[in-house]
PDB file of N, CA and C in Angstrom:
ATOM      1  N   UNK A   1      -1.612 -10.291   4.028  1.00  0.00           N
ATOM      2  CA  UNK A   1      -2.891 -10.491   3.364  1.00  0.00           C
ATOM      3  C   UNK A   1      -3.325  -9.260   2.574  1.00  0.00           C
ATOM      4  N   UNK A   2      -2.684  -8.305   2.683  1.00  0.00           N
ATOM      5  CA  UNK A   2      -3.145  -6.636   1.939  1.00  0.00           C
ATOM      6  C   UNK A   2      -2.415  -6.851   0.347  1.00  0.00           C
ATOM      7  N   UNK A   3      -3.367  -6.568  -0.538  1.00  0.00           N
ATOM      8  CA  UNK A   3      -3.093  -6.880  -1.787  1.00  0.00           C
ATOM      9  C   UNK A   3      -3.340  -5.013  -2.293  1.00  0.00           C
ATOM     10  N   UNK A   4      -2.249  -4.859  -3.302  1.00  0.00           N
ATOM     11  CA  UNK A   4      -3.023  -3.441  -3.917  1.00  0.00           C
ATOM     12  C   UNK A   4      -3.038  -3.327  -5.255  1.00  0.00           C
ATOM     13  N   UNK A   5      -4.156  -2.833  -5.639  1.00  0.00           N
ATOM     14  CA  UNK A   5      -4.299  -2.615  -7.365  1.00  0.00           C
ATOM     15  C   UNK A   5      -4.082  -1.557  -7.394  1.00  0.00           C
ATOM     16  N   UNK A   6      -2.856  -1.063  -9.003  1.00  0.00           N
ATOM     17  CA  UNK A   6      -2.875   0.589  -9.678  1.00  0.00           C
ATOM     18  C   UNK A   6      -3.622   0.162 -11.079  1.00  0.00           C
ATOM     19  N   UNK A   7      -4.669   0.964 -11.089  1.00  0.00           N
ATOM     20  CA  UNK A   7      -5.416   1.397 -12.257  1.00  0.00           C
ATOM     21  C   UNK A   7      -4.597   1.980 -13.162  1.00  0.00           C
ATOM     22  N   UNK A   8      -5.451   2.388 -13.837  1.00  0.00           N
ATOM     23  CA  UNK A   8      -5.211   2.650 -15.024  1.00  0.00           C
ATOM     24  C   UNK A   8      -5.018   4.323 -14.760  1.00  0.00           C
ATOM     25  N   UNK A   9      -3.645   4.686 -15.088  1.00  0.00           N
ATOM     26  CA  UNK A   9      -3.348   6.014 -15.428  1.00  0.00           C
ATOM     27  C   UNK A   9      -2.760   6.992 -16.530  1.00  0.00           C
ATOM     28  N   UNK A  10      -1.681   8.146 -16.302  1.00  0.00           N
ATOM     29  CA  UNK A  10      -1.303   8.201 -17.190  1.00  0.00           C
ATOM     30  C   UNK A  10       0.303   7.162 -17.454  1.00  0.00           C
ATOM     31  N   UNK A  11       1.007   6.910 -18.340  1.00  0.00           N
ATOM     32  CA  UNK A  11       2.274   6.589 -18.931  1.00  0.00           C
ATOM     33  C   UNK A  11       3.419   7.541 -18.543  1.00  0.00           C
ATOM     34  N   UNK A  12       4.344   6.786 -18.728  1.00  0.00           N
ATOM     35  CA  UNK A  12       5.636   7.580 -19.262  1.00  0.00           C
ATOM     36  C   UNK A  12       5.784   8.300 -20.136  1.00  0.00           C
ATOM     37  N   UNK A  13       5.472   7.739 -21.386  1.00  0.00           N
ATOM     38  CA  UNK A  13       5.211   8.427 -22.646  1.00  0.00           C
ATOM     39  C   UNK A  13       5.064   9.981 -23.299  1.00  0.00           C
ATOM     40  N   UNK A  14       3.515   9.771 -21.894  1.00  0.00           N
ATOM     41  CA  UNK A  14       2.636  10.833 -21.683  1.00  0.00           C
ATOM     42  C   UNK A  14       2.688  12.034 -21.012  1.00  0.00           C
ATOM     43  N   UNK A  15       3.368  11.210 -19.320  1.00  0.00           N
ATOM     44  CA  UNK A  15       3.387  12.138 -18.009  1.00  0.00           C
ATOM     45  C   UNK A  15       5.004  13.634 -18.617  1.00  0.00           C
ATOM     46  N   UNK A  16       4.571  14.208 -19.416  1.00  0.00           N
ATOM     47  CA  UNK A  16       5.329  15.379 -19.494  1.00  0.00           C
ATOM     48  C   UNK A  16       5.097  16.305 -18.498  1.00  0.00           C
ATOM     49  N   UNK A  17       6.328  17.028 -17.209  1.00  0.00           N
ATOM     50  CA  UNK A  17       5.773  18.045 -16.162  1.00  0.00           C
ATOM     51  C   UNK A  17       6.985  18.733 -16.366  1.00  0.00           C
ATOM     52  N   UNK A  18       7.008  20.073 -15.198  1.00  0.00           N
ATOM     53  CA  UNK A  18       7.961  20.339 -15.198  1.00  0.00           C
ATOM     54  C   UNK A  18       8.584  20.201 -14.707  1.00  0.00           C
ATOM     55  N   UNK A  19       9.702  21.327 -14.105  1.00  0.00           N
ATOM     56  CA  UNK A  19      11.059  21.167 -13.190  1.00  0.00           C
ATOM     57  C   UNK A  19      10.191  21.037 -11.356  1.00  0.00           C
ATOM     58  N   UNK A  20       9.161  21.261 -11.425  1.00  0.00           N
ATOM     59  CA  UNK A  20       8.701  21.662  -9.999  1.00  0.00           C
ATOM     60  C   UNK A  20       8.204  20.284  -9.645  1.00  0.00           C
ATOM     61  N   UNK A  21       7.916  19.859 -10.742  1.00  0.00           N
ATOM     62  CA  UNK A  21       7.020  18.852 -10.345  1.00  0.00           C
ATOM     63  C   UNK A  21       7.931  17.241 -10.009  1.00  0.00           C
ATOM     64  N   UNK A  22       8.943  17.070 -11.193  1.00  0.00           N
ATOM     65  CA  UNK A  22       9.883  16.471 -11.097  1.00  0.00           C
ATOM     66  C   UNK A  22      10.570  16.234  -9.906  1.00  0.00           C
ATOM     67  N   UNK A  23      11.039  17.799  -9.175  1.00  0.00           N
ATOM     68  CA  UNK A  23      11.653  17.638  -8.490  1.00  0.00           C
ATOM     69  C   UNK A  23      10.845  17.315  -6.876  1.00  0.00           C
ATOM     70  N   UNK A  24       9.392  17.490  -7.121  1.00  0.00           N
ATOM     71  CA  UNK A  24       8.535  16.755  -6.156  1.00  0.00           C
ATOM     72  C   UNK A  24       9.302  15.222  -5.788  1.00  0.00           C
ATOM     73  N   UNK A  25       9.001  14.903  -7.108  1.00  0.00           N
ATOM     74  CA  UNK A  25       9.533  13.544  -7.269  1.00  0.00           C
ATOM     75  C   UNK A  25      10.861  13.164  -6.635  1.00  0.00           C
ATOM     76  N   UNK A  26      11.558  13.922  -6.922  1.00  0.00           N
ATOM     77  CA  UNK A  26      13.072  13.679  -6.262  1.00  0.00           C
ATOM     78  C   UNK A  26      13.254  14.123  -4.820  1.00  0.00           C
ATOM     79  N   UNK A  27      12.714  14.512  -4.002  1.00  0.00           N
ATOM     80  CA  UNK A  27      12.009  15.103  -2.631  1.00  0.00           C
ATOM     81  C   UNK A  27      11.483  13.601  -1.750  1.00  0.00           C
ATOM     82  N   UNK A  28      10.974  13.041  -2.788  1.00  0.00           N
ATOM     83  CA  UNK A  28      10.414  11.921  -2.015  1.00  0.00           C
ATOM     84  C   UNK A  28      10.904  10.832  -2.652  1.00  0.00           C
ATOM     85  N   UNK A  29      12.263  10.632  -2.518  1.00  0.00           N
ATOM     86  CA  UNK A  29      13.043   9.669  -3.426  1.00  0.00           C
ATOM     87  C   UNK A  29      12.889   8.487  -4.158  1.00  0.00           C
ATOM     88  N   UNK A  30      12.416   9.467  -5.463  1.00  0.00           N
ATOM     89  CA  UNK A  30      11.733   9.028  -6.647  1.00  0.00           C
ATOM     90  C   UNK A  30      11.955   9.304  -8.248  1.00  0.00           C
ATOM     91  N   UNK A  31      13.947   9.545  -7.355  1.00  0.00           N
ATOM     92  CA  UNK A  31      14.539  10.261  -8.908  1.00  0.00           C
ATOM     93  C   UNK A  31      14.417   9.017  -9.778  1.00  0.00           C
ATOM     94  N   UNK A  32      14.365   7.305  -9.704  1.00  0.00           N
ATOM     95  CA  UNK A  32      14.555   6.647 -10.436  1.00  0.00           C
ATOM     96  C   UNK A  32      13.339   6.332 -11.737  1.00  0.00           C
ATOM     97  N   UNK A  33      12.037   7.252 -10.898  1.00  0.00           N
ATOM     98  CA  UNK A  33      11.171   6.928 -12.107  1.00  0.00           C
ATOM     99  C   UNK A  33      10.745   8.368 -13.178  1.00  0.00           C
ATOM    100  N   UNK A  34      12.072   9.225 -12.617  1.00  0.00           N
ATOM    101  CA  UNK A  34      12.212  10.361 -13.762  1.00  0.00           C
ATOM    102  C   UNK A  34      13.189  10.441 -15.166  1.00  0.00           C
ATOM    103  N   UNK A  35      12.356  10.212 -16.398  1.00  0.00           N
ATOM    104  CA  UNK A  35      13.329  10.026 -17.082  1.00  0.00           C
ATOM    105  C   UNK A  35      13.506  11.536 -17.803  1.00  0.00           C
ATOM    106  N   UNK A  36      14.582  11.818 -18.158  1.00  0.00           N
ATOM    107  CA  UNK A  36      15.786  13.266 -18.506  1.00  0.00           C
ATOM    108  C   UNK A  36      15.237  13.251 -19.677  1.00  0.00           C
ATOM    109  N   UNK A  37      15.800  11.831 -20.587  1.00  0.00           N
ATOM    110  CA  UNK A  37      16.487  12.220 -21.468  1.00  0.00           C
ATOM    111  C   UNK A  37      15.432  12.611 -22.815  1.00  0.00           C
ATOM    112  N   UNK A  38      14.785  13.963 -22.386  1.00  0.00           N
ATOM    113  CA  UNK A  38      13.914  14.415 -23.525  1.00  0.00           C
ATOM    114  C   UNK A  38      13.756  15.785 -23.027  1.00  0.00           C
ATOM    115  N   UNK A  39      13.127  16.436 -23.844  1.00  0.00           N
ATOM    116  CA  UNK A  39      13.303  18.325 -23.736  1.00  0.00           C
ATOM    117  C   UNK A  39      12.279  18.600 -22.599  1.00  0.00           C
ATOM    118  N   UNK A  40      11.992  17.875 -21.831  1.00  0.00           N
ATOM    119  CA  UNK A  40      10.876  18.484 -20.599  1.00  0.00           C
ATOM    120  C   UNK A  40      11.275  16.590 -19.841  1.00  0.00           C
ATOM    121  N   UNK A  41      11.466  16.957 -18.437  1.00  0.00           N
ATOM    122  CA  UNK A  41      11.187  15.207 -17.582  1.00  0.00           C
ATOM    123  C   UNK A  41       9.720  14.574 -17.836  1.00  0.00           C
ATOM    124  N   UNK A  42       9.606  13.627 -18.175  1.00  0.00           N
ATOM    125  CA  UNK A  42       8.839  12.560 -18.038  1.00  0.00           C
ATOM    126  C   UNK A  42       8.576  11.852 -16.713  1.00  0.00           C
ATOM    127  N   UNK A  43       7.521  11.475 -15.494  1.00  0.00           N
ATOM    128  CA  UNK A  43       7.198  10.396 -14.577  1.00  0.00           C
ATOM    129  C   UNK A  43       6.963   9.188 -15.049  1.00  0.00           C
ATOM    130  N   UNK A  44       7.462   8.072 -14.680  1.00  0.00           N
ATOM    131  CA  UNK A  44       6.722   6.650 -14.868  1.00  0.00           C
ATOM    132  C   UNK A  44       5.692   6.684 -13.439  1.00  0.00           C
ATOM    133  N   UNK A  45       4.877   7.291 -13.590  1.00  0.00           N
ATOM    134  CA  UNK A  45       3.924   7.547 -12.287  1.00  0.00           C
ATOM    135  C   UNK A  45       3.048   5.585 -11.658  1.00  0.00           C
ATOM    136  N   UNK A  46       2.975   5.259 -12.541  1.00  0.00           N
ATOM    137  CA  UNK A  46       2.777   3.916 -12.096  1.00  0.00           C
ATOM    138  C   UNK A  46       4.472   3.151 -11.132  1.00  0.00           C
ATOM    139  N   UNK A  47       5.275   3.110 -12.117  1.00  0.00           N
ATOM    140  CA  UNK A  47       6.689   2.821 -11.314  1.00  0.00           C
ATOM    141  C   UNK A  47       6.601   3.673 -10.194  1.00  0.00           C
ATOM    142  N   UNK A  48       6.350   4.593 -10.107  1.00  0.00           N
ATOM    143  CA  UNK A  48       6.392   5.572  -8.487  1.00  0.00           C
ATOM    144  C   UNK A  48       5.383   4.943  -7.758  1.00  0.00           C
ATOM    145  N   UNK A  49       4.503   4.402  -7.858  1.00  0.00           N
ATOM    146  CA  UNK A  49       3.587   3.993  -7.213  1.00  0.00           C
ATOM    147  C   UNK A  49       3.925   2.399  -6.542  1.00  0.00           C
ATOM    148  N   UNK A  50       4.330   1.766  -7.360  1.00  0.00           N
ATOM    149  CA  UNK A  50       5.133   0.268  -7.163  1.00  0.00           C
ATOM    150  C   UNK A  50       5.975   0.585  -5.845  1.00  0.00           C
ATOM    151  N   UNK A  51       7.079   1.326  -6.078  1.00  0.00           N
ATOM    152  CA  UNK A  51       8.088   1.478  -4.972  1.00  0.00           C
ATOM    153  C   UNK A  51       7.420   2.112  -3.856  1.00  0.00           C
ATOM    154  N   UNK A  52       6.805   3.270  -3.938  1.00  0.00           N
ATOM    155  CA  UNK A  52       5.925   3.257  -2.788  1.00  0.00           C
ATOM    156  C   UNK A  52       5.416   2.216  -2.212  1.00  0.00           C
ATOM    157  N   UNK A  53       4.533   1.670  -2.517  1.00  0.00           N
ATOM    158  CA  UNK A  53       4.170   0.070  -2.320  1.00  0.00           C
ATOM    159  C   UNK A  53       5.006  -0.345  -1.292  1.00  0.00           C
ATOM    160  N   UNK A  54       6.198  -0.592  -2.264  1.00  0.00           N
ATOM    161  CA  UNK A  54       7.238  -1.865  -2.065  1.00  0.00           C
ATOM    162  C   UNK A  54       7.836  -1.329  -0.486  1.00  0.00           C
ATOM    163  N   UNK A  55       8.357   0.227  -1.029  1.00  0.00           N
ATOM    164  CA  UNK A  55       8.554   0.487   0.429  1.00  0.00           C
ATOM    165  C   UNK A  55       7.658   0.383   1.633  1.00  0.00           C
ATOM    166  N   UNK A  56       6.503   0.508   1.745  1.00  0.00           N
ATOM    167  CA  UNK A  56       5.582   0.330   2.736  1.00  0.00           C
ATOM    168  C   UNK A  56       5.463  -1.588   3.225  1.00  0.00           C
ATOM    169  N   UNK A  57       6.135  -2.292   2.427  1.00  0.00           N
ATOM    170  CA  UNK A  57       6.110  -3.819   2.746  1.00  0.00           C
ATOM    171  C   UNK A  57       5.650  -4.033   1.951  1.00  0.00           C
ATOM    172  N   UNK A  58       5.010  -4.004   0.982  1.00  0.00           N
ATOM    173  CA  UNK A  58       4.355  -5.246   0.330  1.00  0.00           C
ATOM    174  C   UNK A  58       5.254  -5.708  -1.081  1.00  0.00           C
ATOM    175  N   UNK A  59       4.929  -7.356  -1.625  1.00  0.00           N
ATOM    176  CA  UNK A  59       6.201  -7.905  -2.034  1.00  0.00           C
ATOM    177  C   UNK A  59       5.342  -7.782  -3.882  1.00  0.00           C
ATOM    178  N   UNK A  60       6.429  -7.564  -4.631  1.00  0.00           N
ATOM    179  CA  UNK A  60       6.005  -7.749  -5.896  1.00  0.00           C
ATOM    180  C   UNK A  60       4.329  -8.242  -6.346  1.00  0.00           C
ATOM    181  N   UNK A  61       4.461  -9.879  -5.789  1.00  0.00           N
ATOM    182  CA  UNK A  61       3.075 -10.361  -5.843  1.00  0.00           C
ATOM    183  C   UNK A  61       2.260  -9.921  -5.341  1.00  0.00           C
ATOM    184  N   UNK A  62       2.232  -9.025  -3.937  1.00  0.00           N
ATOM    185  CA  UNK A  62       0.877  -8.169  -3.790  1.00  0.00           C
ATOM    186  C   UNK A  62       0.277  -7.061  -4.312  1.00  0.00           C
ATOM    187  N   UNK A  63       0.820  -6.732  -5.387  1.00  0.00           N
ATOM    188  CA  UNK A  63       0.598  -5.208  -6.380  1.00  0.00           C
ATOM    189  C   UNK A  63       0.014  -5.888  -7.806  1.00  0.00           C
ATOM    190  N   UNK A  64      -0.909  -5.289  -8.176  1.00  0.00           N
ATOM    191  CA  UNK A  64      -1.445  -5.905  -9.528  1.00  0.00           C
ATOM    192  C   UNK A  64      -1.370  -4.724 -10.099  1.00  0.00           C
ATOM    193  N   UNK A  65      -1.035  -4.608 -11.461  1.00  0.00           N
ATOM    194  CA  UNK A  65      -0.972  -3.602 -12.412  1.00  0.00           C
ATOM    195  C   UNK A  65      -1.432  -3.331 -13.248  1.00  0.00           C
ATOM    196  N   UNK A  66      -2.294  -3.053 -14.232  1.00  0.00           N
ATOM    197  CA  UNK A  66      -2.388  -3.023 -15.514  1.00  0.00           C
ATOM    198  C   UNK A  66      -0.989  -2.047 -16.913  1.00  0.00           C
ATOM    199  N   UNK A  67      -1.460  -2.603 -17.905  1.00  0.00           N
ATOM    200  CA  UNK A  67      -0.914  -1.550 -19.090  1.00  0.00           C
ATOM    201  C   UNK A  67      -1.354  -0.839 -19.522  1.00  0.00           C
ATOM    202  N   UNK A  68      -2.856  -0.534 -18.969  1.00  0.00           N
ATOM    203  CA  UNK A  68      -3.206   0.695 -19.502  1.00  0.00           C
ATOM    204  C   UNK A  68      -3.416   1.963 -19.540  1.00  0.00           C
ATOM    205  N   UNK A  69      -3.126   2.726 -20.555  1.00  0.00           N
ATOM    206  CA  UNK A  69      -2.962   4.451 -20.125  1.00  0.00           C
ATOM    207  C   UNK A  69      -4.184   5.144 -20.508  1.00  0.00           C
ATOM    208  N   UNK A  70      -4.428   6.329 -19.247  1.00  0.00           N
ATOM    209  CA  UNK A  70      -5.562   6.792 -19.582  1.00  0.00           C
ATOM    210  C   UNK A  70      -5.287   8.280 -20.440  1.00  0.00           C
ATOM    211  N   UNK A  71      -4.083   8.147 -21.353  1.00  0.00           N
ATOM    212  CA  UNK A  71      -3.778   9.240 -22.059  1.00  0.00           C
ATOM    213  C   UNK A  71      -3.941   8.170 -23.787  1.00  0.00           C
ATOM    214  N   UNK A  72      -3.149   7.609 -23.850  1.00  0.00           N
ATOM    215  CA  UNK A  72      -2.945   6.353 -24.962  1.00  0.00           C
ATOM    216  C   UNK A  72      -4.494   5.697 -24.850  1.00  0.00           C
ATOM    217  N   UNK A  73      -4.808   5.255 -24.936  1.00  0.00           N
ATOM    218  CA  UNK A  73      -6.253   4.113 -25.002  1.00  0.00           C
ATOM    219  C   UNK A  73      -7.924   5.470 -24.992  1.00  0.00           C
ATOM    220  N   UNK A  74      -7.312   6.207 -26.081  1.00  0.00           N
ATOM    221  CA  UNK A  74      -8.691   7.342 -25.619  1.00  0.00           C
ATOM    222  C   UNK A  74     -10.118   6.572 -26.166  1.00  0.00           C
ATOM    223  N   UNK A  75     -10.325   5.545 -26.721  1.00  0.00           N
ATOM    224  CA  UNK A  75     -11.567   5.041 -26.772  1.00  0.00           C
ATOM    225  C   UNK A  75     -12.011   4.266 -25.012  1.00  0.00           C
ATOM    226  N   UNK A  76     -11.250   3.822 -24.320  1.00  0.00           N
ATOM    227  CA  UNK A  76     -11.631   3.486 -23.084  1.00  0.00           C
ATOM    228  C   UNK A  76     -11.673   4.747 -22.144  1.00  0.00           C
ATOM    229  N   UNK A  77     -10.801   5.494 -21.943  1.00  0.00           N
ATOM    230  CA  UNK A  77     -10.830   6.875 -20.865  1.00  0.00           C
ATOM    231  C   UNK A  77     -10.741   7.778 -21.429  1.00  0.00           C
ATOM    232  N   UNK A  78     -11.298   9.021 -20.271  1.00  0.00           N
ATOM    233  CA  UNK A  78     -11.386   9.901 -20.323  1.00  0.00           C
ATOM    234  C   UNK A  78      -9.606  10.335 -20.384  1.00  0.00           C
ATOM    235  N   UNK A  79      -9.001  12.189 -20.694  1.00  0.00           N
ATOM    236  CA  UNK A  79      -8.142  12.493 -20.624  1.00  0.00           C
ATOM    237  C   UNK A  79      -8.135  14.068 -20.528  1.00  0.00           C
ATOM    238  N   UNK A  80      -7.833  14.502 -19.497  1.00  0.00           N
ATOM    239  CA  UNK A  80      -8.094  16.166 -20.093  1.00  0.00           C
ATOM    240  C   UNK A  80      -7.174  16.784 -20.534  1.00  0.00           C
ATOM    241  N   UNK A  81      -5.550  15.873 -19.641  1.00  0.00           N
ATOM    242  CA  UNK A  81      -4.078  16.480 -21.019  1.00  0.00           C
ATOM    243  C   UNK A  81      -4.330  16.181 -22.176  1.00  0.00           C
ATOM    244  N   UNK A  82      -4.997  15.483 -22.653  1.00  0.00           N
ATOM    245  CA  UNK A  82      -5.058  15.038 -24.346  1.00  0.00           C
ATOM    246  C   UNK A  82      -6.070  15.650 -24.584  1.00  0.00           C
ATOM    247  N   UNK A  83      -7.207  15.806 -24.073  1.00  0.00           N
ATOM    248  CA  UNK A  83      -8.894  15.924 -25.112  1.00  0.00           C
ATOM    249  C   UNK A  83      -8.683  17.969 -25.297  1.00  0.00           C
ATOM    250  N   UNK A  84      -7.428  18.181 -23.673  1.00  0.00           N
ATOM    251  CA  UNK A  84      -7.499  19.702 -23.609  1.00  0.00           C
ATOM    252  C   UNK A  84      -8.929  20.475 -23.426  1.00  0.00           C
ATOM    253  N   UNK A  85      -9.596  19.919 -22.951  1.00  0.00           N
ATOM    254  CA  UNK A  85     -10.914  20.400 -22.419  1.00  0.00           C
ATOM    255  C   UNK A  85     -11.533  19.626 -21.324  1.00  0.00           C
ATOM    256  N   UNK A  86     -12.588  19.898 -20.819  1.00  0.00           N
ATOM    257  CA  UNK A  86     -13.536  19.021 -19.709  1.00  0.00           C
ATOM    258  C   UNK A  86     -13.769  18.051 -20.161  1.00  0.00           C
ATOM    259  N   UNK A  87     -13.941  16.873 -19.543  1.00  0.00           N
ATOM    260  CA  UNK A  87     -14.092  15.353 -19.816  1.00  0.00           C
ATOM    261  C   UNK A  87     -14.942  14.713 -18.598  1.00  0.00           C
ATOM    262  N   UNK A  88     -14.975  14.168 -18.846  1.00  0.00           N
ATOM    263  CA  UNK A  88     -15.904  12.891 -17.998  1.00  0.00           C
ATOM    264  C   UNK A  88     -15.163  12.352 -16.663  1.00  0.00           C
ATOM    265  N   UNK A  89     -15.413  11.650 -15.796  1.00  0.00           N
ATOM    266  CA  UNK A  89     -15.016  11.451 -14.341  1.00  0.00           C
ATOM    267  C   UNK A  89     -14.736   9.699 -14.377  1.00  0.00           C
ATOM    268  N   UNK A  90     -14.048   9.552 -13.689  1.00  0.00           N
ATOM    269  CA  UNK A  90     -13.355   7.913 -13.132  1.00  0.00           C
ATOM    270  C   UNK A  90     -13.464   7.848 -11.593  1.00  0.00           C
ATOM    271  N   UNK A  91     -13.531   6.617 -11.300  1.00  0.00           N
ATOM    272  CA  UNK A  91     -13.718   6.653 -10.115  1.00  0.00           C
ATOM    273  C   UNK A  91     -13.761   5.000  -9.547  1.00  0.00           C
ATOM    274  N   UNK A  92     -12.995   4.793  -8.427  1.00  0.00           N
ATOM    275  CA  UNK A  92     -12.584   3.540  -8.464  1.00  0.00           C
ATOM    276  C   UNK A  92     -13.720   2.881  -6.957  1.00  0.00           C
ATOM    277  N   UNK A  93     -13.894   2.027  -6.661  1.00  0.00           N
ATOM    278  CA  UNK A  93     -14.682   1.474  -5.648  1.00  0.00           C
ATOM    279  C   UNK A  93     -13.233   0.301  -4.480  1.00  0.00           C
ATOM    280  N   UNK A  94     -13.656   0.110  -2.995  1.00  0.00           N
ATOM    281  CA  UNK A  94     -12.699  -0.779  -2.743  1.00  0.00           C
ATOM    282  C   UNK A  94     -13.574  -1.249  -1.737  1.00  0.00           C
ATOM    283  N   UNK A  95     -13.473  -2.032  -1.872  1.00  0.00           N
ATOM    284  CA  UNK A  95     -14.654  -2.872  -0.903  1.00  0.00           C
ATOM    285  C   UNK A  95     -14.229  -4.184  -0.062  1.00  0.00           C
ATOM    286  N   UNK A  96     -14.762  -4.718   0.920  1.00  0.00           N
ATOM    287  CA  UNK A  96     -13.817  -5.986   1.450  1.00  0.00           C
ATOM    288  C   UNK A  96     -14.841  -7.022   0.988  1.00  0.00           C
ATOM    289  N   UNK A  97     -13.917  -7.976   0.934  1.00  0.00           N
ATOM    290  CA  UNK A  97     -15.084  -9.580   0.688  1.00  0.00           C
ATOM    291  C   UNK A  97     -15.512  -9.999   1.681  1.00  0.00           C
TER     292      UNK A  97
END
């Protein structure tokens, strides 16, 4: 009966880190949502979040996702890798029915 929503974050596109951070990623075996092949690794930080999920039990249909990035879509969110300064706050609510 446990359903989970990922908001809206950053992208692939976007998530540029470094070697430290990456290899966070690969620590908690999560080399598959690091992609190489560009001059700094990229996270699919939403895909990391799925398999987490998935590993903890829950099946495809209990994860809802969106497409949207809070780096890409700057008329809806805030961003402070992109705006490069202080920005405004997000904040999610979870409540039971």
């Amino acid at each position: 009966q446990l359903l989970a929503a990922i908001g809206p974050c950053i992208s692939l596109p976007h998530f540029e880190v470094g070697p430290e951070i990456s290899c966070g990623f690969e620590a908690a075996s999560l080399d598959q949502v690091i992609d190489r092949n560009r001059a700094r690794p990229h996270i699919d930080l939403p895909r990391a979040v799925q398999l987490q999920l998935h590993a903890a039990g829950l099946l495809p249909q209990q994860i809802d996702t969106t497409d949207r990035c809070s780096f890409h879509h700057e008329q809806e969110f805030f961003s402070h890798r992109r705006d490069k300064s202080p920005t405004g706050r997000m904040a999610a609510v979870i409540a039971v029915r």
